[in-house]
Protein backbone atom coordinates (compact mmCIF):
# COMPACT_ATOMS: atom_id res chain seq x y z
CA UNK A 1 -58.72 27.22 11.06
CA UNK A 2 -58.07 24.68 13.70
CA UNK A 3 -54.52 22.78 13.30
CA UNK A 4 -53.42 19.91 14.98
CA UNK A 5 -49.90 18.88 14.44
CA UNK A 6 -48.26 15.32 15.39
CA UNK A 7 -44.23 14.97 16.17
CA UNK A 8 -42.56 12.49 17.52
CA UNK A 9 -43.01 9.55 15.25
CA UNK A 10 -40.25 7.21 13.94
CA UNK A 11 -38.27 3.87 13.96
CA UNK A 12 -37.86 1.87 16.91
CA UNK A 13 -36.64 -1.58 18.34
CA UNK A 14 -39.60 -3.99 19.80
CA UNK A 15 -39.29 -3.08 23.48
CA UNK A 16 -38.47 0.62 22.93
CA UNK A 17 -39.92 3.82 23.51
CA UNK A 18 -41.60 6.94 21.67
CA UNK A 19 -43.21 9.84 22.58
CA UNK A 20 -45.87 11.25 20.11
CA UNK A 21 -46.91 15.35 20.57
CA UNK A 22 -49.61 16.94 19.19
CA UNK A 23 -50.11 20.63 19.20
CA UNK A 24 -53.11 22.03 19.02
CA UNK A 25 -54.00 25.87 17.72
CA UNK A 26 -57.98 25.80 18.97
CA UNK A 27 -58.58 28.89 21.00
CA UNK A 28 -60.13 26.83 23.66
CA UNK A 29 -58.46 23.85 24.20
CA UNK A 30 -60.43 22.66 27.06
CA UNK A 31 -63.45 22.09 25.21
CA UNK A 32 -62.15 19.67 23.87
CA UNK A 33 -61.60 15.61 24.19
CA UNK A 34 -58.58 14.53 23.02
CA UNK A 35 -57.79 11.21 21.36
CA UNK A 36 -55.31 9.32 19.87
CA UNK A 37 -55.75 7.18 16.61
CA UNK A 38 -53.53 4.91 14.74
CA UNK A 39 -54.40 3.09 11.59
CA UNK A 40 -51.61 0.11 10.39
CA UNK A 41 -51.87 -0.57 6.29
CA UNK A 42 -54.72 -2.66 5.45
CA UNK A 43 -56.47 -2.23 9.00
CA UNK A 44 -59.07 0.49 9.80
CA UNK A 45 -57.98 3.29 12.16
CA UNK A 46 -58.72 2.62 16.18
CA UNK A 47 -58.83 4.25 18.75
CA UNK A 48 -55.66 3.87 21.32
CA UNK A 49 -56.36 6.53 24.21
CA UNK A 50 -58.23 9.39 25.07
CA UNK A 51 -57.74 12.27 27.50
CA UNK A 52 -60.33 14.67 28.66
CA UNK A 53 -60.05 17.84 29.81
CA UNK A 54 -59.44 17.26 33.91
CA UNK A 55 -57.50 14.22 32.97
CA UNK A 56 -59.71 11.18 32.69
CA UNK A 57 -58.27 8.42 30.47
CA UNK A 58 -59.69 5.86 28.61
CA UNK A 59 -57.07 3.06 26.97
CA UNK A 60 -57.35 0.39 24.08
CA UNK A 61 -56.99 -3.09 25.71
CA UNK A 62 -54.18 -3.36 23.25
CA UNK A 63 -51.72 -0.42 24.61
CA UNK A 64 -53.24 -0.79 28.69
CA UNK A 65 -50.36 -0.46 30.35
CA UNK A 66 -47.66 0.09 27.89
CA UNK A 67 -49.30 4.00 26.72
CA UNK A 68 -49.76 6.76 28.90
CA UNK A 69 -51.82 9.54 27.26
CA UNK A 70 -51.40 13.32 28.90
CA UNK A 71 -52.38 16.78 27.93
CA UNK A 72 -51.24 20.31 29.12
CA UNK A 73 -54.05 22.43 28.69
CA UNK A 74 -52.15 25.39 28.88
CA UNK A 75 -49.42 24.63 26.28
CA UNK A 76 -52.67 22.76 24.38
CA UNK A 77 -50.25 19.74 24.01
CA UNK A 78 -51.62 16.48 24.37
CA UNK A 79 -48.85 13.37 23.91
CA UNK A 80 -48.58 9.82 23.95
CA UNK A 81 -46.12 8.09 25.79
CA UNK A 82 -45.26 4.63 24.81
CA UNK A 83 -43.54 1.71 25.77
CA UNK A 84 -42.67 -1.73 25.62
CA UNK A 85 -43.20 -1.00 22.15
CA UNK A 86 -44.51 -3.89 19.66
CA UNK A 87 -44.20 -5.09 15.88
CA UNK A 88 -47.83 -4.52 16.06
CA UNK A 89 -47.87 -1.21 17.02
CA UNK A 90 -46.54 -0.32 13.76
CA UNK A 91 -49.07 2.26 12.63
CA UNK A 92 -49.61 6.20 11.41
CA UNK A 93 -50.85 7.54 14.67
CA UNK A 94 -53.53 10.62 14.54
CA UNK A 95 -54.62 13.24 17.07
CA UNK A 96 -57.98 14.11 17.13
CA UNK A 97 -59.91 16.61 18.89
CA UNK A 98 -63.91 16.45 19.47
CA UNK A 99 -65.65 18.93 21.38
CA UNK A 100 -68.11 18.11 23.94
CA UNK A 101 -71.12 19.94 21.88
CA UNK A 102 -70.32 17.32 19.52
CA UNK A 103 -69.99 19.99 17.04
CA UNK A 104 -66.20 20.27 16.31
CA UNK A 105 -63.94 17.47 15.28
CA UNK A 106 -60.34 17.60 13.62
CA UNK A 107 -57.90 15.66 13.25
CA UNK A 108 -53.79 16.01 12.39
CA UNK A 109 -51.98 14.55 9.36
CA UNK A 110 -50.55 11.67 11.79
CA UNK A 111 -46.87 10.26 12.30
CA UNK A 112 -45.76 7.37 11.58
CA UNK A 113 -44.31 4.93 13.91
CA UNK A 114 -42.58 1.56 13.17
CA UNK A 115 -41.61 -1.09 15.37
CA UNK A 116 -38.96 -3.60 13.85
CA UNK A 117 -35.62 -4.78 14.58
C-alpha cells in the first residue's frame, strides 16, 4: 500500500515562511509526477505546483514566485518551499502522486497551513 505522508504544516505570520515534506513509500518513485494541492474551507482543492521526475515544474499563477517545489528521488521526498507567505494561502495542503501510465494516483492526508497575524 502506497503512503504518502505531509509534515511541515503550521501557523505563520503574512510574509513568513514554511516548508511542507512529503514522503513517499512507492517502490518506484520516479514513475511518478508529483503535485502539490491545497484546498482552503469552502473552496475546491487546486493545484499549486508540480514536479516531475527530471525536475520540470509547473506553478499556480497564485504561488509563481513565492513556492519552489523540489523532489529527491532518492530519499522519494518531494517538498514545498514557501514564501512571502499570504492570508490567502491559508489552506490544508495535499501531496499527490500520479503515474505517467495514468494508472496510479494517491494522495496524503494533507497539513494544514495558516497564515494570520
Amino acid at each position: 500500500q502506497v503512503q504518502l505522508v505531509e509534515s511541515g504544516g503550521g501557523l505563520v505570520q503574512p510574509g513568513g515562511s514554511l516548508r511542507l515534506a512529503c514522503e513517499a513509500s512507492m517502490s518506484i518513485f520516479t514513475i511518478y509526477a508529483m503535485h502539490w494541492y491545497r484546498q482552503a474551507p469552502g473552496k475546491q482543492r487546486e493545484l499549486v505546483a508540480s514536479i516531475n521526475s527530471v525536475g520540470v515544474t509547473n506553478y499556480a499563477d497564485s504561488v509563481k514566485g513565492r513556492f519552489t517545489i523540489s523532489r529527491d528521488n532518492t530519499k522519494k521526498m518531494v517538498y514545498l518551499q514557501m514564501n512571502g507567505l499570504k492570508s490567502e494561502d491559508t489552506a490544508d495542503y495535499y501531496c499527490n502522486a500520479r503515474s505517467y501510465s495514468g494508472t496510479d494516483n494517491y494522495w496524503g492526508q494533507g497539513t494544514q497551513v495558516t497564515v494570520s497575524s
